[in-house]
N, C-alpha and C. Protein backbone atom coordinates (compact mmCIF):
# COMPACT_ATOMS: atom_id res chain seq x y z
N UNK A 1 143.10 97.90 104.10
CA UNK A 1 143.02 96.81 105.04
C UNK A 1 142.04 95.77 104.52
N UNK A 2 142.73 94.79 104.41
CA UNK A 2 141.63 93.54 103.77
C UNK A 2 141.03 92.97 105.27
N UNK A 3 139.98 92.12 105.34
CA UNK A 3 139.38 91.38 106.13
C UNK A 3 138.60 89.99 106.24
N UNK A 4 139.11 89.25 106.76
CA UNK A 4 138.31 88.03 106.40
C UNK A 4 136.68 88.26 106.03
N UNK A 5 136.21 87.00 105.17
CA UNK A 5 134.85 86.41 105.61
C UNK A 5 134.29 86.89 107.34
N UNK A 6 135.38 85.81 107.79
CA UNK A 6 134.67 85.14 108.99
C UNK A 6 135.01 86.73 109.92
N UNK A 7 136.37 87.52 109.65
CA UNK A 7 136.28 88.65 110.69
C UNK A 7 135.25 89.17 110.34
N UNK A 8 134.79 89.59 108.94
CA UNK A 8 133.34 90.62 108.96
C UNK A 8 132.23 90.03 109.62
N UNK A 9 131.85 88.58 109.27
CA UNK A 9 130.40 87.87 109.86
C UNK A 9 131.03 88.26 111.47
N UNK A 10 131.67 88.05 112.51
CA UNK A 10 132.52 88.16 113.74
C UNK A 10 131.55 89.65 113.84
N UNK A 11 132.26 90.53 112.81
CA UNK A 11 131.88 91.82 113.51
C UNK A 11 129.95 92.23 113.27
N UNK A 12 129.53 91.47 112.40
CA UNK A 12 128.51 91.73 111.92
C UNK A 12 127.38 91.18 113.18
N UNK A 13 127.79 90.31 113.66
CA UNK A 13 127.18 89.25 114.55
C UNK A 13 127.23 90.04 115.81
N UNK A 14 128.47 91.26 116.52
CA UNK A 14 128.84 92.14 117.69
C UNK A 14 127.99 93.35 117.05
N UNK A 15 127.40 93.79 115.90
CA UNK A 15 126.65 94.61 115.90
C UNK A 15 125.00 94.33 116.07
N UNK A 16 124.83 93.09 115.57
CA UNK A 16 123.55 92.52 116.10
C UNK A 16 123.06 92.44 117.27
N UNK A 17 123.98 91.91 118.24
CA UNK A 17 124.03 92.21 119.56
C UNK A 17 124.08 93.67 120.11
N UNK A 18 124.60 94.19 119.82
CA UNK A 18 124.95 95.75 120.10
C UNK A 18 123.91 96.78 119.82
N UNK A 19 122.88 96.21 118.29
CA UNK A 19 121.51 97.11 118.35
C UNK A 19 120.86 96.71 118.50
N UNK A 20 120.05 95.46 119.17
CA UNK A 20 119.26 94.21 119.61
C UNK A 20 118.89 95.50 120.73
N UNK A 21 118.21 96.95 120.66
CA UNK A 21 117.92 97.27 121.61
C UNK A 21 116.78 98.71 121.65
N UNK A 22 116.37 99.23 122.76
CA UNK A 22 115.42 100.09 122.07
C UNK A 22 116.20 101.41 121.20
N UNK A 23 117.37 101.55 120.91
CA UNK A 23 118.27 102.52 120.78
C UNK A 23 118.38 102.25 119.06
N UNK A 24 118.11 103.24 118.48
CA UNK A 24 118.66 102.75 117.22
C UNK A 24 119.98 102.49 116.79
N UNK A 25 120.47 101.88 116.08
CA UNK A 25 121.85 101.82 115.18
C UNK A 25 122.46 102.99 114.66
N UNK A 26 123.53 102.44 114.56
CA UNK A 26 124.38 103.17 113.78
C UNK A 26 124.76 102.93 112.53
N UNK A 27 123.36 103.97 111.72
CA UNK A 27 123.13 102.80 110.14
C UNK A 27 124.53 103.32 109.28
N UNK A 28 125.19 104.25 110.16
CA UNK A 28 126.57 104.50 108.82
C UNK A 28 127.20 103.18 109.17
N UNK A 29 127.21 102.62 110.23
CA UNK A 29 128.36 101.62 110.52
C UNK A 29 127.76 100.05 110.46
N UNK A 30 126.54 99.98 110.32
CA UNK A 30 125.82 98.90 109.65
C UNK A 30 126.16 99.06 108.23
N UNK A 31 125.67 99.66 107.28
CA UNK A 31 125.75 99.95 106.40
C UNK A 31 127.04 99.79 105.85
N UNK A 32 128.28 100.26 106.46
CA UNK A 32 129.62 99.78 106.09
C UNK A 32 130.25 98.86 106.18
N UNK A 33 129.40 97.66 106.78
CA UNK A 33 129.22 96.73 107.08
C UNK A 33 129.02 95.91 106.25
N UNK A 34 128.00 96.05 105.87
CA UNK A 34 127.32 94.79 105.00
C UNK A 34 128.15 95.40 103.04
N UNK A 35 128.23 96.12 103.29
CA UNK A 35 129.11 96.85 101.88
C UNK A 35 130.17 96.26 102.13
N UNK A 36 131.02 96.48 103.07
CA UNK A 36 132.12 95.02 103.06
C UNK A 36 131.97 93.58 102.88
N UNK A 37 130.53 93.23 103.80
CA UNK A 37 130.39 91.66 103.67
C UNK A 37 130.01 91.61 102.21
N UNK A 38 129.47 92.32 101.15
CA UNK A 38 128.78 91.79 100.21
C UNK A 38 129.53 91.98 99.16
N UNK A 39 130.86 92.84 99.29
CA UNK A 39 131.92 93.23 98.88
C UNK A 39 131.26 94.31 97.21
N UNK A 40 130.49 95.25 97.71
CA UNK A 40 129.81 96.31 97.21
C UNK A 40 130.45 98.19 97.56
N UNK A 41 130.48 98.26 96.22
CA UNK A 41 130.96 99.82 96.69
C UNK A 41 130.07 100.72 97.21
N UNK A 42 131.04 101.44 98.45
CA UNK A 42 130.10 101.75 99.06
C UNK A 42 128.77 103.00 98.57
N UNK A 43 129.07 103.48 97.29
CA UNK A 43 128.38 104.67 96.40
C UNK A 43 126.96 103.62 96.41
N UNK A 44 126.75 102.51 96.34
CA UNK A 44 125.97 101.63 96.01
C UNK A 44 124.57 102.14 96.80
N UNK A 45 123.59 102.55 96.39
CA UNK A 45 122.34 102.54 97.19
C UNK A 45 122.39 103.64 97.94
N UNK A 46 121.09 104.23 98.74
CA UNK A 46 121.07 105.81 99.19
C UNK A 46 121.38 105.65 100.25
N UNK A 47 121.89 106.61 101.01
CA UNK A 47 121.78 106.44 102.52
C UNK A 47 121.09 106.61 103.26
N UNK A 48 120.91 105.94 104.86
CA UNK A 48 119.55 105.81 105.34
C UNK A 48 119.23 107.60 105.50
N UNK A 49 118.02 107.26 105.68
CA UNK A 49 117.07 108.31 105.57
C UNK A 49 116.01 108.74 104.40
N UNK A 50 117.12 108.70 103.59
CA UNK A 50 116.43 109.22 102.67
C UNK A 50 115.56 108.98 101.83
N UNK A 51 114.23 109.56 101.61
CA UNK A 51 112.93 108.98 100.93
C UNK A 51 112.85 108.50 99.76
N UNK A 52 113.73 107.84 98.83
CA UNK A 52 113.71 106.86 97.66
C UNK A 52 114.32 105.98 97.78
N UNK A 53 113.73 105.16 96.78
CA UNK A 53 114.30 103.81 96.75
C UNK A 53 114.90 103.43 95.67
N UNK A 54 115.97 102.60 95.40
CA UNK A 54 116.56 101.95 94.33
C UNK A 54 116.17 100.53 93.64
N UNK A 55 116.09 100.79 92.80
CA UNK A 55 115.49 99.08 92.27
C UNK A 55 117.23 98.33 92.41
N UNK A 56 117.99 98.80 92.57
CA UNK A 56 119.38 97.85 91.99
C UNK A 56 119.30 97.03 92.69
N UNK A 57 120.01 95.52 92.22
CA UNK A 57 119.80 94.61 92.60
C UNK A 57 121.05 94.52 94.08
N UNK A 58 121.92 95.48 93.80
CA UNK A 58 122.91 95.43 94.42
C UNK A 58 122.53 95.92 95.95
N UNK A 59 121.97 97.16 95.66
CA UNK A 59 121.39 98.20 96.72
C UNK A 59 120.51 97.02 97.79
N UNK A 60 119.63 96.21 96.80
CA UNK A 60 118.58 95.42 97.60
C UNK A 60 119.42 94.20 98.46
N UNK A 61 120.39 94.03 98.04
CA UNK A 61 120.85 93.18 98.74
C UNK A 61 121.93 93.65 100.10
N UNK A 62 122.36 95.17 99.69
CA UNK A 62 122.62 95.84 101.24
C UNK A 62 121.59 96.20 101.66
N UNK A 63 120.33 96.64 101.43
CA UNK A 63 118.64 96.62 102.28
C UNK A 63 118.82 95.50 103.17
N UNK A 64 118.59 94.30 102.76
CA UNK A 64 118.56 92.84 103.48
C UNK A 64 119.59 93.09 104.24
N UNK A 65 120.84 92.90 104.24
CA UNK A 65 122.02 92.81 104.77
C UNK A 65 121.42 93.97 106.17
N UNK A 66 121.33 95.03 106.15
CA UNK A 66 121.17 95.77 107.30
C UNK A 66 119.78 95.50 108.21
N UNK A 67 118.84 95.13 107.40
CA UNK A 67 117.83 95.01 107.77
C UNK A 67 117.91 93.73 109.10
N UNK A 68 118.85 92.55 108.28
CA UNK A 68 119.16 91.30 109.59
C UNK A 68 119.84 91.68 110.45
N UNK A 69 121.01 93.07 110.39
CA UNK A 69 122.34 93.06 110.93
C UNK A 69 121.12 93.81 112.36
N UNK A 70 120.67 94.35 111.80
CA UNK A 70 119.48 95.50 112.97
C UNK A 70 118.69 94.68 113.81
N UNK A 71 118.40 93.59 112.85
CA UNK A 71 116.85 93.19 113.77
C UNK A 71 115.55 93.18 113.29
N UNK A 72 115.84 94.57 111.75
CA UNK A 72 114.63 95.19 111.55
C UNK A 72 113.98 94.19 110.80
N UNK A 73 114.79 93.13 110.03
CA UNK A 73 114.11 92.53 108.97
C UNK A 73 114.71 90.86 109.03
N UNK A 74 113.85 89.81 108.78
CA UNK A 74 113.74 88.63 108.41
C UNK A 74 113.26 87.94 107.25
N UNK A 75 114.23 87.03 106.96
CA UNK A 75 113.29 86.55 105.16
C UNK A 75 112.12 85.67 105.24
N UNK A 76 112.08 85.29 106.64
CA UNK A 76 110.67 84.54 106.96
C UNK A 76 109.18 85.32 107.04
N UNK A 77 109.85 86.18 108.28
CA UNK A 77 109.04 87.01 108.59
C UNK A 77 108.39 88.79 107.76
N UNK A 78 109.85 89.02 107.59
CA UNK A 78 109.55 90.74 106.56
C UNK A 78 110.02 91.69 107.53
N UNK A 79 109.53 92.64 107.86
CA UNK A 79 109.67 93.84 108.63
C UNK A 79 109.22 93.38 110.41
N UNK A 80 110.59 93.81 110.88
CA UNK A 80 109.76 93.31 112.40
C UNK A 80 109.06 94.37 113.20
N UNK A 81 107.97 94.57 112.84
CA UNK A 81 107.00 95.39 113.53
C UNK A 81 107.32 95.67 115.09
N UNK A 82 108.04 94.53 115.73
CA UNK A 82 108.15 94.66 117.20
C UNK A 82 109.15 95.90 117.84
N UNK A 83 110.38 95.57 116.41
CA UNK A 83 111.77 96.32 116.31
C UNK A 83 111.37 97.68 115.77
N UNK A 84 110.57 97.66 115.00
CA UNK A 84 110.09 99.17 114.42
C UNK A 84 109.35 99.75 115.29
N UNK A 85 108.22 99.52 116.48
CA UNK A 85 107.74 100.29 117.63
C UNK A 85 108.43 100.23 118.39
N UNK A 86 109.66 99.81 118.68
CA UNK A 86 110.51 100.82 119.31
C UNK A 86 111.77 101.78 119.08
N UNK A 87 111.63 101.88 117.87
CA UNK A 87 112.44 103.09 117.37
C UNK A 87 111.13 103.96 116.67
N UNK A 88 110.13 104.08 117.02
CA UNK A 88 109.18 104.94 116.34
C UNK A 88 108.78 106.33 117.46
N UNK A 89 109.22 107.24 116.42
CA UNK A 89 109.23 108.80 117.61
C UNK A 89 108.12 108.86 118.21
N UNK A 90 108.59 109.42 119.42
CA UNK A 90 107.77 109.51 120.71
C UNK A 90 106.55 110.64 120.40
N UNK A 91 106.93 111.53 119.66
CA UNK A 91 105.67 112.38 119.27
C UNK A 91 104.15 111.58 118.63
N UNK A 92 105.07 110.84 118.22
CA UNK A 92 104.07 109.91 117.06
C UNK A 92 102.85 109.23 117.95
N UNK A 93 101.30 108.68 117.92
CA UNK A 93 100.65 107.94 118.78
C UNK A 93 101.16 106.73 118.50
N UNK A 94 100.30 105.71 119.39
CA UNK A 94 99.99 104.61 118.84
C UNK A 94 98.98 104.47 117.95
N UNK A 95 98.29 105.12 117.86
CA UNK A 95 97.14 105.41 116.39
C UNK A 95 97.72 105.30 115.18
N UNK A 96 99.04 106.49 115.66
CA UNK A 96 99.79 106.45 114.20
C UNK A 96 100.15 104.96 113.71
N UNK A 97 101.09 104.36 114.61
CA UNK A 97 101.97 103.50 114.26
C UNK A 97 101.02 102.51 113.95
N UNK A 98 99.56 102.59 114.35
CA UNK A 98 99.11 101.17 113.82
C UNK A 98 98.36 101.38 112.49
N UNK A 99 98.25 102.62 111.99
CA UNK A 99 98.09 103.62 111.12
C UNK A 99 98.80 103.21 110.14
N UNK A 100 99.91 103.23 110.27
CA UNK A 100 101.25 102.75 109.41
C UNK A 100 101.32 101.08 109.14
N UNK A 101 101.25 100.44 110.50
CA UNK A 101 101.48 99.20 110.43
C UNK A 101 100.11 98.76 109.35
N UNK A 102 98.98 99.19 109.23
CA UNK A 102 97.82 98.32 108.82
C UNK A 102 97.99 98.66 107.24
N UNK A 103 98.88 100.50 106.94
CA UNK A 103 99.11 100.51 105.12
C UNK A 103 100.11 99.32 104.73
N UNK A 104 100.63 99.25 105.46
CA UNK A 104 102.24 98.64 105.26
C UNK A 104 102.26 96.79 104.87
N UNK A 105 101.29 96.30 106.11
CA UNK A 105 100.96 94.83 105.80
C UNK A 105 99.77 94.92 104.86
N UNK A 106 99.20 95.73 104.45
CA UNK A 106 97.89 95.79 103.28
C UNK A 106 99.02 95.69 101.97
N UNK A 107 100.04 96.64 101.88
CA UNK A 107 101.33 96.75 100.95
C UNK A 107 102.18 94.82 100.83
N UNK A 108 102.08 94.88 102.08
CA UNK A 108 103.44 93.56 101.91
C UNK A 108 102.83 92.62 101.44
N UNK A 109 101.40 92.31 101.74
CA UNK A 109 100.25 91.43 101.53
C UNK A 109 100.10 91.08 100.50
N UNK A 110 100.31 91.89 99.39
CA UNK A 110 100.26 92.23 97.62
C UNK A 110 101.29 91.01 97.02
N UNK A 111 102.85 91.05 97.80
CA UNK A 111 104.27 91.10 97.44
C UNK A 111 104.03 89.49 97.81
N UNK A 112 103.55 88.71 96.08
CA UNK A 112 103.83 87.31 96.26
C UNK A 112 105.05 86.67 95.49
N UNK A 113 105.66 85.55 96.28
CA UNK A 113 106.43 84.85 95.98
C UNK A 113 106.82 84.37 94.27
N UNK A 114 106.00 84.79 93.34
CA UNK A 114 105.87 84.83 91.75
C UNK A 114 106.82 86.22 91.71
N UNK A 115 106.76 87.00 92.37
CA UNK A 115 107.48 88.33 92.44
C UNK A 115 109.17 88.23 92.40
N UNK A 116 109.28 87.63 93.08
CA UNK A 116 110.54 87.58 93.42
C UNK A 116 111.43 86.01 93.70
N UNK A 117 110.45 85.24 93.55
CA UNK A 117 111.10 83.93 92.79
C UNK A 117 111.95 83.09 94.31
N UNK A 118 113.61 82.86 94.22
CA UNK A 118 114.40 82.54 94.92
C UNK A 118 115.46 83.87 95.54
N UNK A 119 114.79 85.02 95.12
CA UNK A 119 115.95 86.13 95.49
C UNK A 119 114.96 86.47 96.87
N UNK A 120 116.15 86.31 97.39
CA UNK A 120 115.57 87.39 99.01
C UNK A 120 115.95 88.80 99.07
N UNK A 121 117.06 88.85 97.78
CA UNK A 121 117.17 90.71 98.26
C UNK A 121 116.00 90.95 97.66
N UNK A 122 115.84 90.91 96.50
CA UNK A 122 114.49 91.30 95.93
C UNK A 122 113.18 91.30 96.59
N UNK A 123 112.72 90.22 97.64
CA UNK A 123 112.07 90.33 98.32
C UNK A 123 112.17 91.36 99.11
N UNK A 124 113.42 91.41 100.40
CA UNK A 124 113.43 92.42 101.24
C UNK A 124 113.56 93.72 100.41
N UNK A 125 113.50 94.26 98.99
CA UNK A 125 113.52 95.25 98.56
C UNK A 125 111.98 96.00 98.55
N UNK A 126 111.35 94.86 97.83
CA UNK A 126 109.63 94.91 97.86
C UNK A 126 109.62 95.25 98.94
N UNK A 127 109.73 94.51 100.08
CA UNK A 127 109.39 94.65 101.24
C UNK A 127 109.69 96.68 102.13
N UNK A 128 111.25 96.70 101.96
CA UNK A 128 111.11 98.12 102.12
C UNK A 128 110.43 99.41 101.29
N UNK A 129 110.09 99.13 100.32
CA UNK A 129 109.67 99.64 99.09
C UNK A 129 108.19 100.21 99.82
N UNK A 130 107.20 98.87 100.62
CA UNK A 130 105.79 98.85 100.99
C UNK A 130 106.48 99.60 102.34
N UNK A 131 107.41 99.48 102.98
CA UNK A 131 107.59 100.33 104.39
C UNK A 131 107.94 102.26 103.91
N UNK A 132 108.60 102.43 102.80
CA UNK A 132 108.86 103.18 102.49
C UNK A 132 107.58 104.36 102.26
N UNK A 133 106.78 103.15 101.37
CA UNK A 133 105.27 103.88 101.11
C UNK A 133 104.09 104.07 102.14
N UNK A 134 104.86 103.71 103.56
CA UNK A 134 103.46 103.41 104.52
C UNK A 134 103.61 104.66 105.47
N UNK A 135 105.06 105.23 105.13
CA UNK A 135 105.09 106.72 105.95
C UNK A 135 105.66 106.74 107.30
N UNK A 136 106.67 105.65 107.05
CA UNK A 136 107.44 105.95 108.28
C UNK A 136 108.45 106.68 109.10
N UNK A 137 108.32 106.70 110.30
CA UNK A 137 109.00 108.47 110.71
C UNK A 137 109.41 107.60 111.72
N UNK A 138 111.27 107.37 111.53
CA UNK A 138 112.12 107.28 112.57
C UNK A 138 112.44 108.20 113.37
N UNK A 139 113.23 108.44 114.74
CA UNK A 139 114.13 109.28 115.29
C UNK A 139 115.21 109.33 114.52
């Protein structure tokens, strides 16, 4: 089944809306998502969860892609801290999470614009790269 441009952005735009919430996503179906919009196979990059990261340039640019489709991430902004305390497990304090939040922007803080030039996947890659290393524990 082929699909437009504009049907994938259509559907990409009803999932934005759809996890715009305290509930997490459904990163298989984000994720299959933006592997269509970016027209990337889907073997491309790990699946969520799992604790490594890929330098590919390809991978970084489905990072970004899910990261906007969620909420979780902006190329202005980086990681939305607001969107990440509320998918952060309930066991966890707020000690923790600010625990996390203070390694994480000490990490992103580093990640200057000489780094990564005009690429934003590359950026949002750095960027998960410093979230990756700050010890974060989804549901």
């Amino acid at each position: 089944m082929k699909c437009s441009p504009i049907t994938l952005l259509a559907l990409a735009s009803i999932i934005t809306l759809s996890t715009a919430t305290s509930e997490q996503p459904n990163w298989g179906e984000v994720s299959s998502t933006c592997h269509k919009l970016l027209r990337v196979s889907p073997e491309v990059g790990a699946p969520h969860g799992q604790d490594h990261f890929s330098p590919d340039p390809k991978s970084a640019c489905i990072t970004r892609c899910v990261g906007i489709i969620t909420g979780m991430y902006d190329d202005e902004t980086g990681i939305s801290m607001e969107q990440l305390r509320t998918w952060w497990v309930d066991e966890d304090t707020d000690a923790d999470f600010q625990e996390f939040k203070r390694r994480y922007l000490a990490c992103a803080g580093s990640i200057v614009p000489e780094q990564y030039g005009d690429d934003y996947c590359k950026k949002s890659s750095k960027l998960y790269e410093c979230f990756m290393q700050s010890g974060m524990t989804v549901a």
